[in-house]
C-alpha atoms as a PDB file:
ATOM      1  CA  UNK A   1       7.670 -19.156  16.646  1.00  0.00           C
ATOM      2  CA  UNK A   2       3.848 -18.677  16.450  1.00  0.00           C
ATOM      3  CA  UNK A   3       3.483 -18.163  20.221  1.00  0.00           C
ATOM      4  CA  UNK A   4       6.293 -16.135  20.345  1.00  0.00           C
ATOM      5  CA  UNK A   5       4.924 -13.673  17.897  1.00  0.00           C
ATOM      6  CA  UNK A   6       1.737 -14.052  18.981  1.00  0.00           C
ATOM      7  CA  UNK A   7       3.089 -12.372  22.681  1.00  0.00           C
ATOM      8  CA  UNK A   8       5.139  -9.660  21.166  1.00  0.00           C
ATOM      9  CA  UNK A   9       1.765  -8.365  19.318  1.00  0.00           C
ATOM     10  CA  UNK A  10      -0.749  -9.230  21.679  1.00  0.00           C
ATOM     11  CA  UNK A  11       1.483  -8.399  24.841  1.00  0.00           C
ATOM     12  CA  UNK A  12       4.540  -6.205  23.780  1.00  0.00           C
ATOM     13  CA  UNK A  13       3.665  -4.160  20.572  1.00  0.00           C
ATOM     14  CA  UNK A  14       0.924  -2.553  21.996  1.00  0.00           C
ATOM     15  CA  UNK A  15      -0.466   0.904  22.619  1.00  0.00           C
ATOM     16  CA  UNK A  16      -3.518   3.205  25.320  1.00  0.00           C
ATOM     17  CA  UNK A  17      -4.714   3.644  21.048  1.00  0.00           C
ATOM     18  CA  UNK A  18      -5.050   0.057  19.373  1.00  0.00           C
ATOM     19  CA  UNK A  19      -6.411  -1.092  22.544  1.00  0.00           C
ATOM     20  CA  UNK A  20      -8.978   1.180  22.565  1.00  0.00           C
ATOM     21  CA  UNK A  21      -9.891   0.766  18.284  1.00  0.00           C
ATOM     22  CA  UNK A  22      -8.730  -3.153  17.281  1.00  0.00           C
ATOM     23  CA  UNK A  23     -11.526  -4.318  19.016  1.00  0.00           C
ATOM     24  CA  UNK A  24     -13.841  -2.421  16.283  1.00  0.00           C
ATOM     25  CA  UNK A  25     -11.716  -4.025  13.382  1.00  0.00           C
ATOM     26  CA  UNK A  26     -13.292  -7.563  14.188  1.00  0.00           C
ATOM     27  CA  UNK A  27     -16.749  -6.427  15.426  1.00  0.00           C
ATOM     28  CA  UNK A  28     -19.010  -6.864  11.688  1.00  0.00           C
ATOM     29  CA  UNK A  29     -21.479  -4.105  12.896  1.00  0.00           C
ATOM     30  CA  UNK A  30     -18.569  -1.550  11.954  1.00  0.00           C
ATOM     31  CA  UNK A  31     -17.582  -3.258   8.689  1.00  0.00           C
ATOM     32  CA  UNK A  32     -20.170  -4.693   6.752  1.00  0.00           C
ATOM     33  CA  UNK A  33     -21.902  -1.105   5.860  1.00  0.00           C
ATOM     34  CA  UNK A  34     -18.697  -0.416   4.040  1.00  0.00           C
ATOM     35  CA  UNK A  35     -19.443  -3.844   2.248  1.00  0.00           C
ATOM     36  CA  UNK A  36     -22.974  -3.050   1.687  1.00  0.00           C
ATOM     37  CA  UNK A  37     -22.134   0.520   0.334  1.00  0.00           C
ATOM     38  CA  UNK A  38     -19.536  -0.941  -1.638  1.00  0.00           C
ATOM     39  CA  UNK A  39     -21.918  -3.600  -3.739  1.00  0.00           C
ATOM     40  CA  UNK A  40     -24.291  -0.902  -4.245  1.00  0.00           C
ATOM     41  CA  UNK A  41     -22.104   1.501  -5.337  1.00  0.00           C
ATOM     42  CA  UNK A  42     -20.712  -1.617  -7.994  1.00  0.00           C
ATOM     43  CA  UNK A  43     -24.241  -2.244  -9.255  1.00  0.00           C
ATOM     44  CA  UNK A  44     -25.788   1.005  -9.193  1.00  0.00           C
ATOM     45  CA  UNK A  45     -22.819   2.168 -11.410  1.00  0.00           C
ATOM     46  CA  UNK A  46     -22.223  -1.205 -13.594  1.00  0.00           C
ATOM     47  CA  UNK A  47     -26.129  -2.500 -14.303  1.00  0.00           C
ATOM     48  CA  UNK A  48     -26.021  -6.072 -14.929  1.00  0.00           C
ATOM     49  CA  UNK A  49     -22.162  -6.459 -14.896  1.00  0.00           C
ATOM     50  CA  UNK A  50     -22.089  -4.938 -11.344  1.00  0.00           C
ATOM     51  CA  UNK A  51     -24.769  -7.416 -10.636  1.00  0.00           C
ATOM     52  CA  UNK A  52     -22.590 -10.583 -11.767  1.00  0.00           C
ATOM     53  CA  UNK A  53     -19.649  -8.756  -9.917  1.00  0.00           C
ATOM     54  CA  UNK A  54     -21.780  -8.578  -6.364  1.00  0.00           C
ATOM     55  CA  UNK A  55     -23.157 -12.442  -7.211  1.00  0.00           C
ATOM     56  CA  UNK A  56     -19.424 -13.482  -7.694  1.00  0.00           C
ATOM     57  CA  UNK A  57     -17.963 -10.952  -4.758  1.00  0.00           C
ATOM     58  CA  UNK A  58     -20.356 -12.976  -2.318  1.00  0.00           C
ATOM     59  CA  UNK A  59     -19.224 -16.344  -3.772  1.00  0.00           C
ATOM     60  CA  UNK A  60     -15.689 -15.101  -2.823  1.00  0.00           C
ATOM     61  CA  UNK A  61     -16.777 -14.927   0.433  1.00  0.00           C
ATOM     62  CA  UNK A  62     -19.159 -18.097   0.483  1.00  0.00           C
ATOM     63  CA  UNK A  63     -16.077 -20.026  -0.873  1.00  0.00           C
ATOM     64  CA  UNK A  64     -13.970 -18.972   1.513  1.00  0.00           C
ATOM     65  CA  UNK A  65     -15.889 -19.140   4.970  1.00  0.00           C
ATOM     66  CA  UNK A  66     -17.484 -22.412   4.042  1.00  0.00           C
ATOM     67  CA  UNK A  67     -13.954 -23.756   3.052  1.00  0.00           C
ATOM     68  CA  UNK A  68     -12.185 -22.477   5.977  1.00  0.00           C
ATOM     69  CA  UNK A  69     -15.488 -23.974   8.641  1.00  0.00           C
ATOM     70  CA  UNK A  70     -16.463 -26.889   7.721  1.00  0.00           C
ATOM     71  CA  UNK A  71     -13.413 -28.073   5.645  1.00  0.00           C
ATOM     72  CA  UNK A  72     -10.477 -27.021   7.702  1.00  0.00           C
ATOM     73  CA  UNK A  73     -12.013 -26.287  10.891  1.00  0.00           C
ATOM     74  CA  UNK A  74     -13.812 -29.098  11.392  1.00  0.00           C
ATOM     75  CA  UNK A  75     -10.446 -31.235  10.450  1.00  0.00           C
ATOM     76  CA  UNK A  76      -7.704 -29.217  11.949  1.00  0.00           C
ATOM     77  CA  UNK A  77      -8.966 -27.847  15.325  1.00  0.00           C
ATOM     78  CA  UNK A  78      -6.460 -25.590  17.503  1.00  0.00           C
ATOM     79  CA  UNK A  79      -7.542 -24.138  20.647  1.00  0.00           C
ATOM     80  CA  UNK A  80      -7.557 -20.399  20.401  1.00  0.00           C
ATOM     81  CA  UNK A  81      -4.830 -18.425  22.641  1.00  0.00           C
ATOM     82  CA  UNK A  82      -7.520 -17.163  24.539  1.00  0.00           C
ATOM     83  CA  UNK A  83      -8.887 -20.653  25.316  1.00  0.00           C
ATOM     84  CA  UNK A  84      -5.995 -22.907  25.671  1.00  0.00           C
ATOM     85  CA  UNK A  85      -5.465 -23.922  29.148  1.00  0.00           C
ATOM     86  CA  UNK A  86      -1.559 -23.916  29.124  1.00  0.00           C
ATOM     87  CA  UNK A  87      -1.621 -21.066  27.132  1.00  0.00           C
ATOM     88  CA  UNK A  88      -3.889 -18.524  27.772  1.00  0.00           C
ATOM     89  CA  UNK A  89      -2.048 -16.615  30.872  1.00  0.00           C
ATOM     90  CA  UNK A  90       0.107 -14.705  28.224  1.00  0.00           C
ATOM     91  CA  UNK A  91      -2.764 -13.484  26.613  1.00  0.00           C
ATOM     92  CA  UNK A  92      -4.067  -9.615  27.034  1.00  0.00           C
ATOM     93  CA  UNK A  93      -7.691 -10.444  26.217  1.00  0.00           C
ATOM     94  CA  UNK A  94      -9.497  -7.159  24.487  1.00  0.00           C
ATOM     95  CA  UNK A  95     -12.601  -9.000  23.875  1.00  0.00           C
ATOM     96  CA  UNK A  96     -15.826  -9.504  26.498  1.00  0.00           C
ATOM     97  CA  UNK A  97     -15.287 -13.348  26.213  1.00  0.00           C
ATOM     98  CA  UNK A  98     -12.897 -15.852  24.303  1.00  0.00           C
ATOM     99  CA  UNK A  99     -14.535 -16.807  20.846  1.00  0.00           C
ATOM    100  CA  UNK A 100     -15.596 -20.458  20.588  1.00  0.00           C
ATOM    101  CA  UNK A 101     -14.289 -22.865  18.062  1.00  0.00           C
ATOM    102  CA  UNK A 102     -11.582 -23.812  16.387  1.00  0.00           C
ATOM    103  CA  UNK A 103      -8.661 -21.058  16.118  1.00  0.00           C
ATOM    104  CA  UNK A 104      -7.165 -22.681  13.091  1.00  0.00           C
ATOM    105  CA  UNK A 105      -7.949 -20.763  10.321  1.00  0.00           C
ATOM    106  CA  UNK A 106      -8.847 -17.643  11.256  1.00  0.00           C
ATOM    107  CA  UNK A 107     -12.400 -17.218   9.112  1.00  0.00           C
ATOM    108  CA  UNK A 108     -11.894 -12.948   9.108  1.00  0.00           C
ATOM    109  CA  UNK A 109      -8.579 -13.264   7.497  1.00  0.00           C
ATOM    110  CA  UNK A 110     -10.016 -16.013   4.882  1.00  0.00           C
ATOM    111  CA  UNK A 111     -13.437 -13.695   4.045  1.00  0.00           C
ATOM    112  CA  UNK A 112     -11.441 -10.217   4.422  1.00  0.00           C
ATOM    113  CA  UNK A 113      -8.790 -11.369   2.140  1.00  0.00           C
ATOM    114  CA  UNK A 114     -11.064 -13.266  -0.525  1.00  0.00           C
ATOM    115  CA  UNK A 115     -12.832 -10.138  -0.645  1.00  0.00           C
ATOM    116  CA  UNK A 116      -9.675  -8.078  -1.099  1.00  0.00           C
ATOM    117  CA  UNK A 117      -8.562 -10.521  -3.804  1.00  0.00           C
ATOM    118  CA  UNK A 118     -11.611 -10.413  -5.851  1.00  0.00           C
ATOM    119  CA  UNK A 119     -11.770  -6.502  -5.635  1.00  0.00           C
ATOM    120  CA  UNK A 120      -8.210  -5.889  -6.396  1.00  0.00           C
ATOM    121  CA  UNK A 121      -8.306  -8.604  -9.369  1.00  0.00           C
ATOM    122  CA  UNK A 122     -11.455  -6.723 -10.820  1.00  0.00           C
ATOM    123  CA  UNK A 123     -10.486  -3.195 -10.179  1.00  0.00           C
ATOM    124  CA  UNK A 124      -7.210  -2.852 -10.197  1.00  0.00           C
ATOM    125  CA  UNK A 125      -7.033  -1.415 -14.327  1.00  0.00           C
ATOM    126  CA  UNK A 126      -9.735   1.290 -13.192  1.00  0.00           C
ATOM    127  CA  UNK A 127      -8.218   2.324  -9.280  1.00  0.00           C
ATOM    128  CA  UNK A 128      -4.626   1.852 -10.718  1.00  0.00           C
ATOM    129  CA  UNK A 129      -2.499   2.216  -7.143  1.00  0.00           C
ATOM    130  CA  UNK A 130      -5.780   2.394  -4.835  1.00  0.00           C
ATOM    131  CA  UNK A 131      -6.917  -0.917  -5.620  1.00  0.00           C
ATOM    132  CA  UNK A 132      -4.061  -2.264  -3.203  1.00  0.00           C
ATOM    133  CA  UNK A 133      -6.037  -0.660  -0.180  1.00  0.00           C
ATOM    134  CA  UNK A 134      -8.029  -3.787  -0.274  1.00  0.00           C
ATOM    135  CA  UNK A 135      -5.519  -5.627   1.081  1.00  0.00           C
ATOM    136  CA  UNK A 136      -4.404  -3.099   3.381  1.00  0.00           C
ATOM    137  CA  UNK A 137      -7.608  -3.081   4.878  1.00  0.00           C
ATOM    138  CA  UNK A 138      -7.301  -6.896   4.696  1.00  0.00           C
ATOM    139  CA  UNK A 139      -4.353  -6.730   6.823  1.00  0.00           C
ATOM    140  CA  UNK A 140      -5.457  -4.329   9.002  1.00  0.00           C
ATOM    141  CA  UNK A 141      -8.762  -6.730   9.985  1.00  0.00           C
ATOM    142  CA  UNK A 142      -6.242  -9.820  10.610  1.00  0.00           C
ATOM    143  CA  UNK A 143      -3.567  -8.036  12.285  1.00  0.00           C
ATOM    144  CA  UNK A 144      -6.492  -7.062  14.961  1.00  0.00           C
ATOM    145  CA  UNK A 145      -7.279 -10.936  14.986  1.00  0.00           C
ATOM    146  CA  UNK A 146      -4.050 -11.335  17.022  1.00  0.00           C
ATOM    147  CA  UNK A 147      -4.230  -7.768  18.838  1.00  0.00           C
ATOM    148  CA  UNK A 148      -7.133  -8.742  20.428  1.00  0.00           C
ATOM    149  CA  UNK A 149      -5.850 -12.024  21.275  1.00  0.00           C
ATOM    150  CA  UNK A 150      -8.442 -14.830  19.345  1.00  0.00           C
ATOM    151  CA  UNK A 151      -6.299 -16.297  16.519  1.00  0.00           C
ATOM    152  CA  UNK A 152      -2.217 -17.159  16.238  1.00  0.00           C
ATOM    153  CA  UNK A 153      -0.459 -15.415  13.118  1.00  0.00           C
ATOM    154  CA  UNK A 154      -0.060 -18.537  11.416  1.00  0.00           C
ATOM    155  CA  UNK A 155      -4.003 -18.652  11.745  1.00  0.00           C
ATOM    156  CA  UNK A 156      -4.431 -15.495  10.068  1.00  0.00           C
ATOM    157  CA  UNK A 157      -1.884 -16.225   7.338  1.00  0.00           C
ATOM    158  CA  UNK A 158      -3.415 -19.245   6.253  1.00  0.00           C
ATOM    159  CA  UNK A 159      -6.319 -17.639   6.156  1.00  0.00           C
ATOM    160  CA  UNK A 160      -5.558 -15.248   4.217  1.00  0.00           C
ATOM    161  CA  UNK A 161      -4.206 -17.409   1.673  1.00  0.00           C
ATOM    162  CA  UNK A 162      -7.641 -19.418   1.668  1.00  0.00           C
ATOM    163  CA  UNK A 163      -8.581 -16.188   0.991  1.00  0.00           C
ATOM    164  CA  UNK A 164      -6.499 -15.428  -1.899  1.00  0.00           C
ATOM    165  CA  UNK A 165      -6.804 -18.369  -3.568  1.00  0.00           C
ATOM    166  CA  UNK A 166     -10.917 -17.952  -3.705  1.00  0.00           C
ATOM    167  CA  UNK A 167     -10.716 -14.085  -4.227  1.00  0.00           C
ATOM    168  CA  UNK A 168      -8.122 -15.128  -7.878  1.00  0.00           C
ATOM    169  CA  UNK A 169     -10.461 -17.935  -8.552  1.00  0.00           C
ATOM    170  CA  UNK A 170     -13.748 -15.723  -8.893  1.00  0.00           C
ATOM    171  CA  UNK A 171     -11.971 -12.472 -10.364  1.00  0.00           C
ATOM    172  CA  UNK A 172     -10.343 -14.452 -12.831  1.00  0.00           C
ATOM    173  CA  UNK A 173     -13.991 -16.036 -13.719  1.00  0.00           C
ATOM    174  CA  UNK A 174     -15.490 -12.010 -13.589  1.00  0.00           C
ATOM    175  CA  UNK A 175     -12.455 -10.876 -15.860  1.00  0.00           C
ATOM    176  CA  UNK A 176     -12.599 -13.837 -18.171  1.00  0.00           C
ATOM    177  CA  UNK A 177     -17.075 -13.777 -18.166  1.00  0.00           C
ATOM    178  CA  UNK A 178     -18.219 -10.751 -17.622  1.00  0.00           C
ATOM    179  CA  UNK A 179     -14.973  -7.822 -17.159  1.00  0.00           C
ATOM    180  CA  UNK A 180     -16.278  -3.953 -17.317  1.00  0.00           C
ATOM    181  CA  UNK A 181     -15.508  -2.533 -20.192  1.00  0.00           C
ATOM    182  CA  UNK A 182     -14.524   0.275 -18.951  1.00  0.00           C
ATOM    183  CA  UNK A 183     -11.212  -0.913 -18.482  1.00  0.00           C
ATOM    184  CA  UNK A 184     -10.314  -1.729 -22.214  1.00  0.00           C
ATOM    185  CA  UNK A 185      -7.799  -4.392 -22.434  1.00  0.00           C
ATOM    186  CA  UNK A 186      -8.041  -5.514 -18.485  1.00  0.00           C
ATOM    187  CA  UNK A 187      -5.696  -8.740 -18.204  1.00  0.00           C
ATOM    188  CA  UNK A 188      -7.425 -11.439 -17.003  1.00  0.00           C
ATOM    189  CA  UNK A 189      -5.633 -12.035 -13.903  1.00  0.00           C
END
């Protein structure tokens, strides 16, 4: 079932358009000034609060990427599509060269997703609706995983649960410590 999905997005749902722009979505030089912007904005606008927000954003991500490398990773290797020798001729390859490593779980969907977690957990009283493009934008970074043919979807999905799970954990902790109070009566979770 993995495989088989894997070959309808990599090799049948495809488009001149995403080929061209997926390979951006997992390139960091593109996304991390969004990031960057994004914990300035927080602690230019929130003083100390926004500073305990960035410290626990980054421990999101931390959590997550040190979880999903030398935890999982290191226990659970799977080739990637691109680098499996009896599996790699059905795979349209969008990259220069196959990553290295283990495919198994997909470390963008874990860090995107934590990230998306934590944000929507924190902001979601203040951005109402528009705290859901987090995850969105989440999506959109692990669906291009698979596009460009280095991770399976069940790679990506259990990263992004890994990601979840840490991105709860540490806005639960910023709602239940620190919270803006901005947002008046902001559940914890």
């Amino acid at each position: 079932m993995d495989q088989w999905l894997f070959i309808k997005i990599n090799g049948s749902w495809t488009n001149p358009v995403f080929d061209a722009i997926m390979p951006f979505f997992r390139n960091q030089v593109y996304w991390v000034p969004l990031y960057l912007f994004l914990l300035a904005f927080v602690i230019i606008n929130f003083k100390a609060k926004g500073l305990w927000w960035c410290v626990l954003f980054l421990a999101a991500v931390a959590l997550t990427d040190m979880t999903g490398t030398y935890i999982i990773k290191h226990n659970f290797f799977r080739m990637r599509p691109c680098g499996d020798p009896d599996f790699f001729m059905h795979v349209r390859l969008l990259l220069k060269q196959c990553s290295g490593g283990s495919s198994f779980i997909s470390n963008h969907a874990a860090n995107h997703f934590g990230m998306a977690g934590f944000f929507f957990f924190t902001f979601r009283m203040k951005l109402k609706k528009w705290a859901w493009i987090a995850f969105l934008w989440a999506a959109l970074i692990c669906y291009a995983q698979i596009y460009v043919g280095v991770h399976y979807p069940l790679d990506v999905l259990a990263g992004a649960m890994l990601g979840l799970v840490f991105g709860t954990f540490t806005g639960y902790i910023f709602n239940k410590r620190f919270g803006f109070a901005i947002f008046g009566n902001q559940p914890i979770v």
